[in-house]
PDB file of N, CA and C in Angstrom:
ATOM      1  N   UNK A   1       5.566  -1.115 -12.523  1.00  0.00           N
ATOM      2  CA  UNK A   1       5.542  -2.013 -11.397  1.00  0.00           C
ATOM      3  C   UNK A   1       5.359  -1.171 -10.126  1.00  0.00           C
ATOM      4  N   UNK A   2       4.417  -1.380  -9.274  1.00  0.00           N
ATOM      5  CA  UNK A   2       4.149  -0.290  -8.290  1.00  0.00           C
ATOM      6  C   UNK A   2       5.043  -1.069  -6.864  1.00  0.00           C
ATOM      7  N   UNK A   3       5.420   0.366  -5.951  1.00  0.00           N
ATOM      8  CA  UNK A   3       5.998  -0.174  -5.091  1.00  0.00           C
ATOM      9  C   UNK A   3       5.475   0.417  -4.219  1.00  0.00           C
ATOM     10  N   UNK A   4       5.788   0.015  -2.860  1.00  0.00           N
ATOM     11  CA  UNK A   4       5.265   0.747  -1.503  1.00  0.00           C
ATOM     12  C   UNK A   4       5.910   2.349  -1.160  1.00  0.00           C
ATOM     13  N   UNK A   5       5.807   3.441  -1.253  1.00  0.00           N
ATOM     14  CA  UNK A   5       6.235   4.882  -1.283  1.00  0.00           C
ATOM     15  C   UNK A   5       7.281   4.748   0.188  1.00  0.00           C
ATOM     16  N   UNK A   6       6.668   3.894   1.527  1.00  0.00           N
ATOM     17  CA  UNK A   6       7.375   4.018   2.562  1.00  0.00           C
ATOM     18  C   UNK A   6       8.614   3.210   2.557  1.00  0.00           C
ATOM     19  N   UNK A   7       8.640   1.625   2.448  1.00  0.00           N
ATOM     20  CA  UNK A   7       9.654   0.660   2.695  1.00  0.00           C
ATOM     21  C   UNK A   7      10.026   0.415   1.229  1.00  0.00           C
ATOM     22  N   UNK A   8      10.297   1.124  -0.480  1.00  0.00           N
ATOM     23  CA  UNK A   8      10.290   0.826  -1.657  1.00  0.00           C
ATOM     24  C   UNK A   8      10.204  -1.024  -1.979  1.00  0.00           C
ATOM     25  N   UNK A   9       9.331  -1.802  -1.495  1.00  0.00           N
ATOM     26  CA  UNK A   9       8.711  -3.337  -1.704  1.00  0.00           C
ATOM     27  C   UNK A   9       7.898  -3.432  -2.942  1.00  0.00           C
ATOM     28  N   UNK A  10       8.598  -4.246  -3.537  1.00  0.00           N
ATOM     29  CA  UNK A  10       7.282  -4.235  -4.779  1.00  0.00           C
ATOM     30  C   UNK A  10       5.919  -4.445  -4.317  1.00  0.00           C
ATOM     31  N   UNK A  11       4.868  -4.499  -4.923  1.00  0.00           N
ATOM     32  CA  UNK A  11       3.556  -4.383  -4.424  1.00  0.00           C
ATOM     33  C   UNK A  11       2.979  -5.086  -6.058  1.00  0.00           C
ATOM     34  N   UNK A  12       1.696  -6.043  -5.754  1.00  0.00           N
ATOM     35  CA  UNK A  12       0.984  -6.047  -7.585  1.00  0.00           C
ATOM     36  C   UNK A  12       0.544  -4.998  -7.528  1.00  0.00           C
ATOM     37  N   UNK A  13      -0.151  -4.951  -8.832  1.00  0.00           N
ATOM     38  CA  UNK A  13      -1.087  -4.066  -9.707  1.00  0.00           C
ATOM     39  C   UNK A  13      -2.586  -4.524  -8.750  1.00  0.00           C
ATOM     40  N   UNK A  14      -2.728  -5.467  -8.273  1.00  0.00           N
ATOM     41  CA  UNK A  14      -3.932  -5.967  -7.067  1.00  0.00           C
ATOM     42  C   UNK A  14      -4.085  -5.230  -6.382  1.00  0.00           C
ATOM     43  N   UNK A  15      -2.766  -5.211  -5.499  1.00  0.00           N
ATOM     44  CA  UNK A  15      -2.748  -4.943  -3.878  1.00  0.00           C
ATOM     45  C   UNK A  15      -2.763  -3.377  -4.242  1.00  0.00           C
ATOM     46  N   UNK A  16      -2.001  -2.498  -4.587  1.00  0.00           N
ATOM     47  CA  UNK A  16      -2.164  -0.803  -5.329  1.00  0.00           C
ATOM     48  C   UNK A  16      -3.424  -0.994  -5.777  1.00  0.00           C
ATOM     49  N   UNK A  17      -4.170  -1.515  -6.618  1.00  0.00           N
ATOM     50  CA  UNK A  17      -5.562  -1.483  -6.706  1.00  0.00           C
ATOM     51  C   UNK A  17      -7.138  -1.384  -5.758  1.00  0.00           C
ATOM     52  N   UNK A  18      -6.476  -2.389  -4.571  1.00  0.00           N
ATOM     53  CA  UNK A  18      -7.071  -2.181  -3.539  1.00  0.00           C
ATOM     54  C   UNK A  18      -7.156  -1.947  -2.129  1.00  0.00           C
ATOM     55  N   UNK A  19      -5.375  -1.180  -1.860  1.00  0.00           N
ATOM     56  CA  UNK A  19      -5.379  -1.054  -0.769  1.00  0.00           C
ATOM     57  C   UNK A  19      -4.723   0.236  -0.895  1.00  0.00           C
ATOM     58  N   UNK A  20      -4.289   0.952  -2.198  1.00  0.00           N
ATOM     59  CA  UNK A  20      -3.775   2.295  -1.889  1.00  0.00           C
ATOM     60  C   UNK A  20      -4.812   2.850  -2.613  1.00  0.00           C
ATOM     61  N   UNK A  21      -4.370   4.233  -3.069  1.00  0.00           N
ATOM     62  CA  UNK A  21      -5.541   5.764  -3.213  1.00  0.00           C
ATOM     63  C   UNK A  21      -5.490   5.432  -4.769  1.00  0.00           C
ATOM     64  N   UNK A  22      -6.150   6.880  -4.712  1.00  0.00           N
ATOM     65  CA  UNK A  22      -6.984   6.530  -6.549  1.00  0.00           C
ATOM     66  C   UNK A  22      -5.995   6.735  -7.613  1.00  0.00           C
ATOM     67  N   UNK A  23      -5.190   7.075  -7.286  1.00  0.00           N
ATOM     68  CA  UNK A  23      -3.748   7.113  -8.122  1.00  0.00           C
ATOM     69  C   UNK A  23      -2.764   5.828  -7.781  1.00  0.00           C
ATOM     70  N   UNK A  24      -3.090   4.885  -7.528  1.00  0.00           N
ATOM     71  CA  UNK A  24      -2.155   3.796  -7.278  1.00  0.00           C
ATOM     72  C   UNK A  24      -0.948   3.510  -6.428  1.00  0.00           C
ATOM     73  N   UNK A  25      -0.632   4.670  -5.592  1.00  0.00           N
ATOM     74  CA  UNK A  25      -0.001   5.597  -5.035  1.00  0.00           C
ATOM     75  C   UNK A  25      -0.528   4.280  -3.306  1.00  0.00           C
ATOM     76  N   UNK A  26       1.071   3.600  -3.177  1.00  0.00           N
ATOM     77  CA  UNK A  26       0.776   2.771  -1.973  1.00  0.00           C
ATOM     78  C   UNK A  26       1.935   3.198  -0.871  1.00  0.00           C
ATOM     79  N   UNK A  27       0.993   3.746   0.296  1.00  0.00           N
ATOM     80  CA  UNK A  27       2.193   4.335   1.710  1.00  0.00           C
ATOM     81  C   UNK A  27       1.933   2.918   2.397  1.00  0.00           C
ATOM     82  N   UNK A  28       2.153   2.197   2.172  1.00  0.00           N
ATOM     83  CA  UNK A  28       2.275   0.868   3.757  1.00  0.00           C
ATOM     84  C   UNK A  28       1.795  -0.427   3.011  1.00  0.00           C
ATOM     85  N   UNK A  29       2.569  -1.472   3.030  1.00  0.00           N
ATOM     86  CA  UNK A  29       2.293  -2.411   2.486  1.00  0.00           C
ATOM     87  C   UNK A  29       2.571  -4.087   3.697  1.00  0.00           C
ATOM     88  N   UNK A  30       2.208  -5.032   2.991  1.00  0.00           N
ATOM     89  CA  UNK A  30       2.509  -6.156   4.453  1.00  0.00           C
ATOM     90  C   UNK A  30       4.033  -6.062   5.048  1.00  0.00           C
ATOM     91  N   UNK A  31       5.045  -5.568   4.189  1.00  0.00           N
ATOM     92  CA  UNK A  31       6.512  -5.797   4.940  1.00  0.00           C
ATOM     93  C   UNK A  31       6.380  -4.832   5.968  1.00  0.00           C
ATOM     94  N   UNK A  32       5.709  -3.234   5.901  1.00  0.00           N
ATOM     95  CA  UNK A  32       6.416  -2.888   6.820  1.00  0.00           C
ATOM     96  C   UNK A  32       4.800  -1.840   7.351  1.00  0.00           C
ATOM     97  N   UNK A  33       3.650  -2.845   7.031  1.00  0.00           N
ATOM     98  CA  UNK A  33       2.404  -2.203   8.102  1.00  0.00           C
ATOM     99  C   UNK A  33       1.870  -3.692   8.455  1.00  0.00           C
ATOM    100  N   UNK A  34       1.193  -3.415   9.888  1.00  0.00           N
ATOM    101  CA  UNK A  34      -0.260  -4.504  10.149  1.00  0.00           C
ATOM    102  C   UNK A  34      -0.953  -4.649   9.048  1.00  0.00           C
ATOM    103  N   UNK A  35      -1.463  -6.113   9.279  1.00  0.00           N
ATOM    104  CA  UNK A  35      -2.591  -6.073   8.836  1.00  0.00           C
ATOM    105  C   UNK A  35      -4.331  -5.133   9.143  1.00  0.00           C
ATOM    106  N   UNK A  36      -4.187  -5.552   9.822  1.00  0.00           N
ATOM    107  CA  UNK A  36      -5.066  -4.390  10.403  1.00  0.00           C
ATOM    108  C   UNK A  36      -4.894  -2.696  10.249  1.00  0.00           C
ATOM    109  N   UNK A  37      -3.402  -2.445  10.115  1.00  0.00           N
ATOM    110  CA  UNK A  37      -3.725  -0.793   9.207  1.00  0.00           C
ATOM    111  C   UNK A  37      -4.103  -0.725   7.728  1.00  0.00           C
ATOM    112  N   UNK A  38      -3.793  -1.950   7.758  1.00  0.00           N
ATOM    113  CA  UNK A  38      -3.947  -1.878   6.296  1.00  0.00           C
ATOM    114  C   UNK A  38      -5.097  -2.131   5.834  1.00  0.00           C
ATOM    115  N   UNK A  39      -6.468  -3.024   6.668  1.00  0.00           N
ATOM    116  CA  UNK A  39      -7.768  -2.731   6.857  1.00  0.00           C
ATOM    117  C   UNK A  39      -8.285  -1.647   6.745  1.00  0.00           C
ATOM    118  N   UNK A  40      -7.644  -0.571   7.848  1.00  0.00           N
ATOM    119  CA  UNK A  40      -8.226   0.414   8.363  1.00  0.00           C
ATOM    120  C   UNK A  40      -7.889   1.769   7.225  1.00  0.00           C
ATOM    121  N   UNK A  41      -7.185   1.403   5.819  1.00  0.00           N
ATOM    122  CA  UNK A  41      -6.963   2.404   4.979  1.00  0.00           C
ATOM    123  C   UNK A  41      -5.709   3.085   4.986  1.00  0.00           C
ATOM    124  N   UNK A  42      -4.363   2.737   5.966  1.00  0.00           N
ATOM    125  CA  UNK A  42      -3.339   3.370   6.394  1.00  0.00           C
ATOM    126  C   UNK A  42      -2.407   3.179   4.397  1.00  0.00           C
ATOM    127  N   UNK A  43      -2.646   2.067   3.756  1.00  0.00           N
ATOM    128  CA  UNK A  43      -1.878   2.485   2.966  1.00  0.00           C
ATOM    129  C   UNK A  43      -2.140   3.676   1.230  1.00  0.00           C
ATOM    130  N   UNK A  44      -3.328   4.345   2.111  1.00  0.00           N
ATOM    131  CA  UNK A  44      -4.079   4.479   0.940  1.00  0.00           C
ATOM    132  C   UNK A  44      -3.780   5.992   1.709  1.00  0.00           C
ATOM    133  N   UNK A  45      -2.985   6.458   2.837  1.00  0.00           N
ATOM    134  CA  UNK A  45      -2.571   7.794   3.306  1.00  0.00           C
ATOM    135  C   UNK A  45      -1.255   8.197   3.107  1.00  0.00           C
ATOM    136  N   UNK A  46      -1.161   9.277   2.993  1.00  0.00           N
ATOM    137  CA  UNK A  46       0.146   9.650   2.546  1.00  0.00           C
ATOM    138  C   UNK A  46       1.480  10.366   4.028  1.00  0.00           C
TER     139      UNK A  46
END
């Protein structure tokens, strides 16, 4: 079950699919980034 690395929030297998890095590996998720960083690739940085 993947979670957000920053705020530990669960996250799907979706959202780690397409908004964090190639390892599934999610820094920022909706509880505790914008939408808009999260556009811009912020949860896919470490």
């Amino acid at each position: 079950m993947p979670t957000c690395e920053r705020c530990d929030s669960f996250v799907s297998s979706d959202f780690a699919r397409v908004f964090g890095n190639n390892d599934g590996d999610v820094f920022g998720c909706p509880e505790c980034t914008s939408m808009a960083e999260l556009v811009d690739g912020y949860a896919a940085r470490a």
